[in-house]
PDB file of N, CA and C in Angstrom:
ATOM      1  N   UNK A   1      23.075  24.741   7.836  1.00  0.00           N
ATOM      2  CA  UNK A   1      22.891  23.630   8.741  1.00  0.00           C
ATOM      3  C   UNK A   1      21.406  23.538   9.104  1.00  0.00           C
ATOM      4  N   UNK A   2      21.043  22.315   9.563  1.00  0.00           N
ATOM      5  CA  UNK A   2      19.368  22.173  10.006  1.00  0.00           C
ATOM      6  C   UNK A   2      19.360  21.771  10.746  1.00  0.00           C
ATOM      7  N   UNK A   3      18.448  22.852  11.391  1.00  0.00           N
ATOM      8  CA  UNK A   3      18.139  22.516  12.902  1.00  0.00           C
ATOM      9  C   UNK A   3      17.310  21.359  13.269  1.00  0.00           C
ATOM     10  N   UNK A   4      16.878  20.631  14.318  1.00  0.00           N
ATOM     11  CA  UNK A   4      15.790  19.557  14.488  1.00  0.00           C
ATOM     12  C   UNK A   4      14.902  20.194  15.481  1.00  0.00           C
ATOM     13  N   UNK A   5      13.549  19.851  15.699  1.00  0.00           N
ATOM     14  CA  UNK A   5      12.830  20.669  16.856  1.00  0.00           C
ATOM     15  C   UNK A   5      13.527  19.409  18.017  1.00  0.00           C
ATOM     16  N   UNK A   6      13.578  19.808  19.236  1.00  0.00           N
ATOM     17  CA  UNK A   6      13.355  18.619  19.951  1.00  0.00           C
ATOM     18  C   UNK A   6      12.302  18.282  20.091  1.00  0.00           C
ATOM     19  N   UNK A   7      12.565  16.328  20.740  1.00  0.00           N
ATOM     20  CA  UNK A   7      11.545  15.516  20.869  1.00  0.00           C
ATOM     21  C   UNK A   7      10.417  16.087  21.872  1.00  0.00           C
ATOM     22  N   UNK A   8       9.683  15.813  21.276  1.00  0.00           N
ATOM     23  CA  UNK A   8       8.126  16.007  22.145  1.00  0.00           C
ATOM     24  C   UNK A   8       7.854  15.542  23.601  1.00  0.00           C
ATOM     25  N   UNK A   9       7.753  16.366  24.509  1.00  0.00           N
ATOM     26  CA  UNK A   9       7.756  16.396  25.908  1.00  0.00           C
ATOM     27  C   UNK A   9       6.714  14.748  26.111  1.00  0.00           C
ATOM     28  N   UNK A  10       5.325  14.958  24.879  1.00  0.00           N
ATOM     29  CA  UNK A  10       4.572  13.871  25.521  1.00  0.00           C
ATOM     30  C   UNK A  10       4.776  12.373  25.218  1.00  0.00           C
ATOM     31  N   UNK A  11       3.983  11.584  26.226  1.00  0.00           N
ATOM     32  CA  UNK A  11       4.579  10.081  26.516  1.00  0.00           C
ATOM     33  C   UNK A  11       3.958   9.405  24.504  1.00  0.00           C
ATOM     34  N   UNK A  12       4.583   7.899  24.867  1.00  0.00           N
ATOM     35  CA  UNK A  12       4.910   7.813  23.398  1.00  0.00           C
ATOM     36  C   UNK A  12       3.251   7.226  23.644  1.00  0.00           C
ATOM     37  N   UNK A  13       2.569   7.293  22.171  1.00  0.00           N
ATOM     38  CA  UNK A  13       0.952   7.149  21.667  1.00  0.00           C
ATOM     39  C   UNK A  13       1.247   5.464  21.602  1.00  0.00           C
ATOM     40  N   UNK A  14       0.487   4.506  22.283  1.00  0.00           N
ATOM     41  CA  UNK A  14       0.236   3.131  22.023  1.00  0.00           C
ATOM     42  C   UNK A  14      -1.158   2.919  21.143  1.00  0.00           C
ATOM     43  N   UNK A  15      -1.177   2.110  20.378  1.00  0.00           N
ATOM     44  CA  UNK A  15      -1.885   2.033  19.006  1.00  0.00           C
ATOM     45  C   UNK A  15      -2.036   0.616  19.152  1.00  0.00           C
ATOM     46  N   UNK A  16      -3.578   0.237  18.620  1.00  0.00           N
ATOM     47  CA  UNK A  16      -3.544  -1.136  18.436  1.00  0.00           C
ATOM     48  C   UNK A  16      -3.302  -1.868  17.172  1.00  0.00           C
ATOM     49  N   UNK A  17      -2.399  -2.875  17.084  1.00  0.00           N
ATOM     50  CA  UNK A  17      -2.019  -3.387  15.895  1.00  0.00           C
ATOM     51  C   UNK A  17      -2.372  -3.421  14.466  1.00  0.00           C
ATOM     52  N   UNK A  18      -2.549  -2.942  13.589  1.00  0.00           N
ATOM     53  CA  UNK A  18      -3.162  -3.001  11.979  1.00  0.00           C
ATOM     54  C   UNK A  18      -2.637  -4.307  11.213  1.00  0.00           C
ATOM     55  N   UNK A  19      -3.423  -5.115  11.209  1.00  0.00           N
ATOM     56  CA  UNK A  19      -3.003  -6.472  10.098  1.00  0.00           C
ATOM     57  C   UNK A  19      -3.244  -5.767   8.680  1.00  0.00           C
ATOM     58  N   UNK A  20      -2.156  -6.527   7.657  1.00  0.00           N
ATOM     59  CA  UNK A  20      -1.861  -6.093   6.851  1.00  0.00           C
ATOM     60  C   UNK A  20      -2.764  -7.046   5.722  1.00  0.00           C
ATOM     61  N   UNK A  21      -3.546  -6.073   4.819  1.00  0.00           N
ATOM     62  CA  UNK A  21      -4.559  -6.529   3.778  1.00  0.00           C
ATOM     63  C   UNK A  21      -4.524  -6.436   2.800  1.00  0.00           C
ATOM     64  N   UNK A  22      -4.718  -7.366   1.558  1.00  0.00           N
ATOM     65  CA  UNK A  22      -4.258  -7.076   0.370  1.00  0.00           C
ATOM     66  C   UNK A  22      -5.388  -7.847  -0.788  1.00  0.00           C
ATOM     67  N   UNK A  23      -6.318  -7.123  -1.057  1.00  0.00           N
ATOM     68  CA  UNK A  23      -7.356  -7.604  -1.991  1.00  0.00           C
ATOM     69  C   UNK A  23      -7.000  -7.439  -3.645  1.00  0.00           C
ATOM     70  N   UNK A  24      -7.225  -8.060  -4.215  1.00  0.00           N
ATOM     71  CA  UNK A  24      -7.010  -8.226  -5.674  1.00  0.00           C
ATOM     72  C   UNK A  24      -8.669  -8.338  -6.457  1.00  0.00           C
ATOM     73  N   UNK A  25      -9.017  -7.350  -6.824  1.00  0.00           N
ATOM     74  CA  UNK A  25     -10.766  -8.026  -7.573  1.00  0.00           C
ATOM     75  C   UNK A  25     -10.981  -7.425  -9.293  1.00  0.00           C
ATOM     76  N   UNK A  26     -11.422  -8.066  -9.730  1.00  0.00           N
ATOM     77  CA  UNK A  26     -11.797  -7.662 -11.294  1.00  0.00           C
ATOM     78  C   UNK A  26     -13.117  -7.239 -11.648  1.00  0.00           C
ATOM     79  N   UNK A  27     -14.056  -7.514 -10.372  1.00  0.00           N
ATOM     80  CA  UNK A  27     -14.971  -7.071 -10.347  1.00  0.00           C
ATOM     81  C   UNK A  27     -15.627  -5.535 -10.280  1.00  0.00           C
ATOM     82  N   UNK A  28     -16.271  -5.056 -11.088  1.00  0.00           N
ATOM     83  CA  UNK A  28     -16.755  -3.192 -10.690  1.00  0.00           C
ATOM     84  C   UNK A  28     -15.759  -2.467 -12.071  1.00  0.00           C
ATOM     85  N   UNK A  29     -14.877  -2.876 -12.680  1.00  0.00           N
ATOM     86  CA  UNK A  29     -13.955  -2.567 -13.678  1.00  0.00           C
ATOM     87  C   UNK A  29     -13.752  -3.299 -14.752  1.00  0.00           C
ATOM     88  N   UNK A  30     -14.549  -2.893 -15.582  1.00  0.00           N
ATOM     89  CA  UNK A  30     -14.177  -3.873 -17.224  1.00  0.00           C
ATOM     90  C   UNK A  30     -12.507  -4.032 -17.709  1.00  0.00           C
ATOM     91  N   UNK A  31     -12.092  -2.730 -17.291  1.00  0.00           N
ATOM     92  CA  UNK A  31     -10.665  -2.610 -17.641  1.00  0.00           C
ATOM     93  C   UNK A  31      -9.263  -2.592 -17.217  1.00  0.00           C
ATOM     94  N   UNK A  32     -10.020  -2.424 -15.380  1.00  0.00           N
ATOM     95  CA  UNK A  32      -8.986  -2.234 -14.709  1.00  0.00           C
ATOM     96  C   UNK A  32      -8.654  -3.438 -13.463  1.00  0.00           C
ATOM     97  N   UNK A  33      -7.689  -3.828 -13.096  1.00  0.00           N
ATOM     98  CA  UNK A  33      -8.067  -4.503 -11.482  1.00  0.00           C
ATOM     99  C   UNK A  33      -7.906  -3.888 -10.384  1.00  0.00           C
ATOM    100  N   UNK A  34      -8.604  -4.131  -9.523  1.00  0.00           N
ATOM    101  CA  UNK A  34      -8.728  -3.400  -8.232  1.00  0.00           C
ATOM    102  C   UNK A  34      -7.857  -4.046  -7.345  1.00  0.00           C
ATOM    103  N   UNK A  35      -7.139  -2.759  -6.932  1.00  0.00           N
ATOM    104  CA  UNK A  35      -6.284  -3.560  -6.114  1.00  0.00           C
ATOM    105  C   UNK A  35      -6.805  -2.550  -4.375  1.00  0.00           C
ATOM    106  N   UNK A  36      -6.421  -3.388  -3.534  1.00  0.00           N
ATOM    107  CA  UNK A  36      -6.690  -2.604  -1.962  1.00  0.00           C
ATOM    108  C   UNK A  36      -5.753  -2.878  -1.003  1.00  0.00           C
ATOM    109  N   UNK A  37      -4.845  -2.028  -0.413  1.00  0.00           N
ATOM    110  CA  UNK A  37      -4.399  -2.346   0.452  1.00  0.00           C
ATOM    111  C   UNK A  37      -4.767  -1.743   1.767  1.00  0.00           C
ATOM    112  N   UNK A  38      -4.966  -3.012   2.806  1.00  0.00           N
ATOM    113  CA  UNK A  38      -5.148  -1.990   4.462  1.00  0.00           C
ATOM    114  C   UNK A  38      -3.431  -2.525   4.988  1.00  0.00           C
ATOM    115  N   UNK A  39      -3.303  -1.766   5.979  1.00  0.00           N
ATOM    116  CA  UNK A  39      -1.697  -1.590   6.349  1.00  0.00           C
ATOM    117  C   UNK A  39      -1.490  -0.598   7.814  1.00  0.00           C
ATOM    118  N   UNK A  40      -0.886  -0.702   8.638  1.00  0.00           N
ATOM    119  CA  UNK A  40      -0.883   0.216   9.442  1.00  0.00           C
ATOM    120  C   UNK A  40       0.307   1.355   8.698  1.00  0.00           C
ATOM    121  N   UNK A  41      -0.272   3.063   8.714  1.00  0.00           N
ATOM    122  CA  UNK A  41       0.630   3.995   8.129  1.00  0.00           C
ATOM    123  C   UNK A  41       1.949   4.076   8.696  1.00  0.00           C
ATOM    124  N   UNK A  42       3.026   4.308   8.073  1.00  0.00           N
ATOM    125  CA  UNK A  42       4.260   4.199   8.240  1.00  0.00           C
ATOM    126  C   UNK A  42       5.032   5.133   7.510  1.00  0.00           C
ATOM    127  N   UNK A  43       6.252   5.578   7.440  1.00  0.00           N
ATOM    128  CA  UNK A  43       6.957   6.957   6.188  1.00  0.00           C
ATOM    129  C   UNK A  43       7.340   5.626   5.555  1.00  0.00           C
ATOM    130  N   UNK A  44       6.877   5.639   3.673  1.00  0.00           N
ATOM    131  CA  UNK A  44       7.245   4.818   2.920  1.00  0.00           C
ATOM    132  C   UNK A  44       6.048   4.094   2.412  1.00  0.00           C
ATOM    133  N   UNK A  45       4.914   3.881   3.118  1.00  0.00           N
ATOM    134  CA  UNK A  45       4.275   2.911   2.719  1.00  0.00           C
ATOM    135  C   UNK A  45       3.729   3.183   1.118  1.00  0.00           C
ATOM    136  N   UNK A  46       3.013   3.953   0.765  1.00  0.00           N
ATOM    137  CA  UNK A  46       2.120   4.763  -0.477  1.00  0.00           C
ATOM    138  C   UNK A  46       3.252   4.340  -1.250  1.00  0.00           C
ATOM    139  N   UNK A  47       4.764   4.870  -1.087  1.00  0.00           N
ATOM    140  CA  UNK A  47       6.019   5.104  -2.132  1.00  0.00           C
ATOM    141  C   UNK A  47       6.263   3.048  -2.436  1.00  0.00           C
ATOM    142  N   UNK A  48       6.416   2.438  -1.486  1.00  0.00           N
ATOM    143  CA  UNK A  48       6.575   1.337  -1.625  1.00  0.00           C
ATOM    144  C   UNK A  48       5.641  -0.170  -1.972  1.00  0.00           C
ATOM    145  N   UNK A  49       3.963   0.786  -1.942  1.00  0.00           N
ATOM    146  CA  UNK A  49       2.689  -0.043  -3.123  1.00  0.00           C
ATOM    147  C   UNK A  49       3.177   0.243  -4.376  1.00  0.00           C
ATOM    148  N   UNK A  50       3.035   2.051  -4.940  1.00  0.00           N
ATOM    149  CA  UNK A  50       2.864   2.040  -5.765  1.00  0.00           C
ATOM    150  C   UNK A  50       4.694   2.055  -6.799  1.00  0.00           C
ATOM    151  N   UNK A  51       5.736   1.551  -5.553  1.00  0.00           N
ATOM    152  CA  UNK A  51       6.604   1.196  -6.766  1.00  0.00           C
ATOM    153  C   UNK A  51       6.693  -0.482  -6.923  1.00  0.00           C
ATOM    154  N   UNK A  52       5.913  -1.595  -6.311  1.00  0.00           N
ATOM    155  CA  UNK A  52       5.753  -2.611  -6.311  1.00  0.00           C
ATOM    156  C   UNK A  52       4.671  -2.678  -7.413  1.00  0.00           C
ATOM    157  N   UNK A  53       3.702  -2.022  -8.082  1.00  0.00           N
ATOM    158  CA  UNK A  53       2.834  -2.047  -8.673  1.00  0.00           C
ATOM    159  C   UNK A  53       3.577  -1.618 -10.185  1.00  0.00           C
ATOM    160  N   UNK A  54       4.317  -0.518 -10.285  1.00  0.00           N
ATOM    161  CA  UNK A  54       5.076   0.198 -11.239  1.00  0.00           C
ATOM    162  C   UNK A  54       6.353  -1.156 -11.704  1.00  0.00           C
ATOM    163  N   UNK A  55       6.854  -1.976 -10.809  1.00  0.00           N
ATOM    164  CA  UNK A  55       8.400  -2.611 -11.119  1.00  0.00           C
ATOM    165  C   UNK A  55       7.805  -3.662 -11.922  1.00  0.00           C
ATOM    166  N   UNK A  56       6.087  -4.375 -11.438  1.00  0.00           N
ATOM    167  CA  UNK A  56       5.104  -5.198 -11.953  1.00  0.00           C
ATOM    168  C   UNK A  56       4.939  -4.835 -13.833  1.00  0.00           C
ATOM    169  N   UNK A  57       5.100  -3.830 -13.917  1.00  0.00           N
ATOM    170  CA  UNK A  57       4.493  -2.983 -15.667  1.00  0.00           C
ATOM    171  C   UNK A  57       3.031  -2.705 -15.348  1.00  0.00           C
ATOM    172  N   UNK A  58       2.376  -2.163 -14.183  1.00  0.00           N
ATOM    173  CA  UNK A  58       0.888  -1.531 -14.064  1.00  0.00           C
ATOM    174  C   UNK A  58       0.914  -0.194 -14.341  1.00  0.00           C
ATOM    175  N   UNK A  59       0.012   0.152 -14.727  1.00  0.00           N
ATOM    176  CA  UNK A  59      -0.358   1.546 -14.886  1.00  0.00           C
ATOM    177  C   UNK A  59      -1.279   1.861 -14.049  1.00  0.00           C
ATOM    178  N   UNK A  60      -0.826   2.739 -13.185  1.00  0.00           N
ATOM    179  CA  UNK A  60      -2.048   3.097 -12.457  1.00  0.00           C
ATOM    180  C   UNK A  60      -3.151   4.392 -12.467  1.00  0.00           C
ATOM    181  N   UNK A  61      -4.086   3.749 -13.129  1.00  0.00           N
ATOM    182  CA  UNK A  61      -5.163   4.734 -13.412  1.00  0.00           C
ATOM    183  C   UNK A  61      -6.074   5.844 -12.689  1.00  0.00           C
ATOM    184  N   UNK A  62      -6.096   5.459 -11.329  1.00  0.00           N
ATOM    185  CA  UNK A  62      -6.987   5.430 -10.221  1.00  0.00           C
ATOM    186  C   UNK A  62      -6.274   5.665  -9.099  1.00  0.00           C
ATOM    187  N   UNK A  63      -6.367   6.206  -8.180  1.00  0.00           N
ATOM    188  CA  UNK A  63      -5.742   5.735  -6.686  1.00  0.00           C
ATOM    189  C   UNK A  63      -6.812   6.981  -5.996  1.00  0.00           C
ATOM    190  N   UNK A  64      -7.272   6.230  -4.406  1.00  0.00           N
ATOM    191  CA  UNK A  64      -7.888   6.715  -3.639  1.00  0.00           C
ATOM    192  C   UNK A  64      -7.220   6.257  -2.331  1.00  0.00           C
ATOM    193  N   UNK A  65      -6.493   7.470  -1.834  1.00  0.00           N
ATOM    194  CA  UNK A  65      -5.379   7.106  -1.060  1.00  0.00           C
ATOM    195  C   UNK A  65      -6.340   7.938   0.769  1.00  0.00           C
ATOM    196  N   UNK A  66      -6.541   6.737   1.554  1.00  0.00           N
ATOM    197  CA  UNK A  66      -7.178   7.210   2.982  1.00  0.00           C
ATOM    198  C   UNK A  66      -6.654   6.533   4.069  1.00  0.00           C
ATOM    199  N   UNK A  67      -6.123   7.543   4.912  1.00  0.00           N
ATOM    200  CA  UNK A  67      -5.524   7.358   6.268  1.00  0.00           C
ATOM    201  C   UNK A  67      -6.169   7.635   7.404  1.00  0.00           C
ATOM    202  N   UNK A  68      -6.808   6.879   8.293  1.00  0.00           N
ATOM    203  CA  UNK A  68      -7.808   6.935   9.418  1.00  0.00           C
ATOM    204  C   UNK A  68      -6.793   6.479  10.271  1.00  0.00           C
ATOM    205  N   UNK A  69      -6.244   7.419  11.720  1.00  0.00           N
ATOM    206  CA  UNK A  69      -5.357   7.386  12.881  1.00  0.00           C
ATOM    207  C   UNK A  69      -3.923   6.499  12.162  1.00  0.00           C
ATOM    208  N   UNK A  70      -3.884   4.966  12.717  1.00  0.00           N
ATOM    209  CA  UNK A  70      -2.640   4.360  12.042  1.00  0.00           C
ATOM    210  C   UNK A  70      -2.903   3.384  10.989  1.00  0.00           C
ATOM    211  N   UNK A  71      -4.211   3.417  10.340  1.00  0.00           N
ATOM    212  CA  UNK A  71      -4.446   2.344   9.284  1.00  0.00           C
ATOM    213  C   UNK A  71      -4.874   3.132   7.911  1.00  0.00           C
ATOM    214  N   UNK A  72      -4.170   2.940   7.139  1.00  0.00           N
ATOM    215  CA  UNK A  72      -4.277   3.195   5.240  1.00  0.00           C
ATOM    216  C   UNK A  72      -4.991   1.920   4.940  1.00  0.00           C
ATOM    217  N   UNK A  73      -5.826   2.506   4.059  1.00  0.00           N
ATOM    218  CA  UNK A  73      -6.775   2.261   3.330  1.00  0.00           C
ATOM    219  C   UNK A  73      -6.584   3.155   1.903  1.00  0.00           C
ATOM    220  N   UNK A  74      -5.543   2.146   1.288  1.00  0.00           N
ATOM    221  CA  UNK A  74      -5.395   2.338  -0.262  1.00  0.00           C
ATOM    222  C   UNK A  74      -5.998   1.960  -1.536  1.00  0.00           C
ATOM    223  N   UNK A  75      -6.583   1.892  -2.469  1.00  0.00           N
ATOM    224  CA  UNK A  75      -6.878   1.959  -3.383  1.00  0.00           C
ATOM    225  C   UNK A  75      -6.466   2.340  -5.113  1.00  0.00           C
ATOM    226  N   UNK A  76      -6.374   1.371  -5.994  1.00  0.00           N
ATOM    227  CA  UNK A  76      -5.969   1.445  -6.907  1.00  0.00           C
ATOM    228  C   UNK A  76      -6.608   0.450  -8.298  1.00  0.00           C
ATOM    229  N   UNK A  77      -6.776   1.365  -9.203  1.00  0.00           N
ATOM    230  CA  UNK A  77      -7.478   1.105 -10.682  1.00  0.00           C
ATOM    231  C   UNK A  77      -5.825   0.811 -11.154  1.00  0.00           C
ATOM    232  N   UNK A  78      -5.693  -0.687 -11.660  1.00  0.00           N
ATOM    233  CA  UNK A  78      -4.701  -0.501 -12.482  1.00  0.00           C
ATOM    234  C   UNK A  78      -4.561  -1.313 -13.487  1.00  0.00           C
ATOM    235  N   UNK A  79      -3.949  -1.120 -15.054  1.00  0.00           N
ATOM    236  CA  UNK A  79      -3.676  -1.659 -16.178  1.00  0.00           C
ATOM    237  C   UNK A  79      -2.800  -2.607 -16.723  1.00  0.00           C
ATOM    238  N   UNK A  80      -2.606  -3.462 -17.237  1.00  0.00           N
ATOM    239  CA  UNK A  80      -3.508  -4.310 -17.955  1.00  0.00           C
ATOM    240  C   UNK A  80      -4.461  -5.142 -16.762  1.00  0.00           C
ATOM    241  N   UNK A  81      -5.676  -5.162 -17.486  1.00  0.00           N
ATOM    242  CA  UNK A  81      -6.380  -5.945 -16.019  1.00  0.00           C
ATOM    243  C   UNK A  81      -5.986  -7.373 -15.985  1.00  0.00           C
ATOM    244  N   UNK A  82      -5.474  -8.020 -14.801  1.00  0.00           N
ATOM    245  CA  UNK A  82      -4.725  -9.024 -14.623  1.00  0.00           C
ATOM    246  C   UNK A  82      -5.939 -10.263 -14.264  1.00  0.00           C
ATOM    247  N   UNK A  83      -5.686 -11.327 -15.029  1.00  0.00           N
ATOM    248  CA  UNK A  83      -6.879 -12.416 -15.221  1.00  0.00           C
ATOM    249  C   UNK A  83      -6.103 -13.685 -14.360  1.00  0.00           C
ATOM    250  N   UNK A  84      -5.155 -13.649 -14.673  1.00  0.00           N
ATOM    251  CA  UNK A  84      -4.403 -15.324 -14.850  1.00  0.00           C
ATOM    252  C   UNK A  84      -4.546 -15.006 -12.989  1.00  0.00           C
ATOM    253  N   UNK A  85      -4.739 -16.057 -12.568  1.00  0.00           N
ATOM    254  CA  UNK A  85      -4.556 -16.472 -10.980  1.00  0.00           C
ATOM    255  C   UNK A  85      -2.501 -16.275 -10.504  1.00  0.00           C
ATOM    256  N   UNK A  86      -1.837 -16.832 -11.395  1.00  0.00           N
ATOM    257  CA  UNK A  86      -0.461 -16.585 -11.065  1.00  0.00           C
ATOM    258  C   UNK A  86      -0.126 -15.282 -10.553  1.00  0.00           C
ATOM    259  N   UNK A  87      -0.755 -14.473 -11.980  1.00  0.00           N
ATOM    260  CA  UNK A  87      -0.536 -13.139 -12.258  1.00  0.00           C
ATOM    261  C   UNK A  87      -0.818 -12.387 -10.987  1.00  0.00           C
ATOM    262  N   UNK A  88      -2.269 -12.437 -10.785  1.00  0.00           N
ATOM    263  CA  UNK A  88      -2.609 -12.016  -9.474  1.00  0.00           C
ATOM    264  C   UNK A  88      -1.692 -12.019  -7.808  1.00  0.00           C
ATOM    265  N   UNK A  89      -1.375 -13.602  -7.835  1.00  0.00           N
ATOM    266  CA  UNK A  89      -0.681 -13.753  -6.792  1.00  0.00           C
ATOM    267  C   UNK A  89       0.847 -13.011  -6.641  1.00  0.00           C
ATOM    268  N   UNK A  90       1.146 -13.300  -8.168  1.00  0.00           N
ATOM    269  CA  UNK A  90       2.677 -11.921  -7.819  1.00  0.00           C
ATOM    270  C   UNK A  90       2.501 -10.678  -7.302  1.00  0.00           C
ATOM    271  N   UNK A  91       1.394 -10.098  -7.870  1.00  0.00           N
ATOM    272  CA  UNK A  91       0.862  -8.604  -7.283  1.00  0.00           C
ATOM    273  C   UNK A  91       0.602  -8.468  -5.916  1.00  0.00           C
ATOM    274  N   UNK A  92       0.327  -9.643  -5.490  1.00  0.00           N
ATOM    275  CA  UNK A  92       0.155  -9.913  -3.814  1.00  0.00           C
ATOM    276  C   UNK A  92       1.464  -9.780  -3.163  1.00  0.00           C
ATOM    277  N   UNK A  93       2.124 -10.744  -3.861  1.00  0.00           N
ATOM    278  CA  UNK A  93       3.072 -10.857  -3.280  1.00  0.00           C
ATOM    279  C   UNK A  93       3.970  -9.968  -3.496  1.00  0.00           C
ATOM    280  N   UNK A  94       4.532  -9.277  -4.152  1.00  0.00           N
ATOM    281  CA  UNK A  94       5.315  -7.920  -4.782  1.00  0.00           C
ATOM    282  C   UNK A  94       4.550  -6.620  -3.205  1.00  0.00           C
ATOM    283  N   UNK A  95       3.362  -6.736  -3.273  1.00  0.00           N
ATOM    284  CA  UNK A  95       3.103  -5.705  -2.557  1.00  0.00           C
ATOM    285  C   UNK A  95       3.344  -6.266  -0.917  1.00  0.00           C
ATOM    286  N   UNK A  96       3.217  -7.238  -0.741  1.00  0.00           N
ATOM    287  CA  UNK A  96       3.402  -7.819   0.634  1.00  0.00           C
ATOM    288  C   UNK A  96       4.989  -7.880   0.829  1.00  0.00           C
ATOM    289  N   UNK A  97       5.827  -8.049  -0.365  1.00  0.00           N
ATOM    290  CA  UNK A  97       7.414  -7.846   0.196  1.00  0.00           C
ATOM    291  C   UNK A  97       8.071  -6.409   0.261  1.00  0.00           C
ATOM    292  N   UNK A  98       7.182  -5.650  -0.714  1.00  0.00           N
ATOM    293  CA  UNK A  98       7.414  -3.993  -0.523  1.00  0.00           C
ATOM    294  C   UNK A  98       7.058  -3.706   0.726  1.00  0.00           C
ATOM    295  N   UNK A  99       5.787  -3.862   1.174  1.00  0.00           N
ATOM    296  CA  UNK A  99       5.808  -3.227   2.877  1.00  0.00           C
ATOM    297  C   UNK A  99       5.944  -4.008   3.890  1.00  0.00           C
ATOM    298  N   UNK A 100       6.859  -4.921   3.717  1.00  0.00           N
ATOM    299  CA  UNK A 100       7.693  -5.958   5.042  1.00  0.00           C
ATOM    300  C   UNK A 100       8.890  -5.156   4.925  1.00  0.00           C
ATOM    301  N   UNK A 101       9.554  -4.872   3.434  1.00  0.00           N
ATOM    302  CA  UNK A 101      10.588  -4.072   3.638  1.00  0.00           C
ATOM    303  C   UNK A 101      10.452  -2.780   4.444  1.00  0.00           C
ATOM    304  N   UNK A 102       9.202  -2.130   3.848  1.00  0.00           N
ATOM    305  CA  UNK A 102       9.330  -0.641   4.611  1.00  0.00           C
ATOM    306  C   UNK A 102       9.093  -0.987   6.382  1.00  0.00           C
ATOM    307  N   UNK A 103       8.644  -1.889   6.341  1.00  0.00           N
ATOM    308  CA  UNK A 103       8.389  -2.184   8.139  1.00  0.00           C
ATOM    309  C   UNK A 103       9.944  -2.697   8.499  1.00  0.00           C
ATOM    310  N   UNK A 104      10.609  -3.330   8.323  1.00  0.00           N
ATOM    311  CA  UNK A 104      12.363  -3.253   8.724  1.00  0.00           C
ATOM    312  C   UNK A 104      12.881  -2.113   8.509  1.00  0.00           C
ATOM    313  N   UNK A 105      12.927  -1.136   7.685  1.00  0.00           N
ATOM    314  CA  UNK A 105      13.607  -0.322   7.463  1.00  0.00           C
ATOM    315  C   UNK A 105      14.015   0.737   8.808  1.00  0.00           C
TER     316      UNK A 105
END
């Protein structure tokens, strides 16, 4: 059986809001596109970019994964580098419905 610690005596931490960011650039990478997400951290978030990026067919080459208090600052080199404007916008959007989900969950 597993035990749980109990909850923490101290009052709950108020945080100011993290808007959620999502850059797409081809620039700095002959081969790859850059993708960036800012996000406030959450359990799930990292698991739910990079399987929105993976369900896409990317390969991800690169990742520079940084968490400062409640905001991630993600980073990712990924394959085939995506040109078409459509293309791009699914990747936006794929990653913007992956972490709306993890924020309901």
């Amino acid at each position: 059986m597993v035990r749980r610690r109990p909850r923490s005596g101290l009052p709950v931490r108020f945080t100011p809001s993290v808007a959620t960011e999502i850059r797409l650039a081809n620039e700095g990478s002959a081969e790859a596109t850059i993708v960036e997400v800012f996000t406030r951290d959450r359990v799930g978030v990292l698991h739910a970019i990079t399987q929105a990026l993976s369900d896409l067919g990317l390969d991800i080459h690169l990742a520079k994964i940084s968490t400062e208090g409640e905001k991630v600052a993600d980073v990712f080199w990924v394959t085939p580098k995506i040109e078409d404007p459509a293309a791009l916008a699914r990747v936006r959007d794929a990653i913007a419905t992956a972490l709306a989900e993890v924020e309901h969950a």
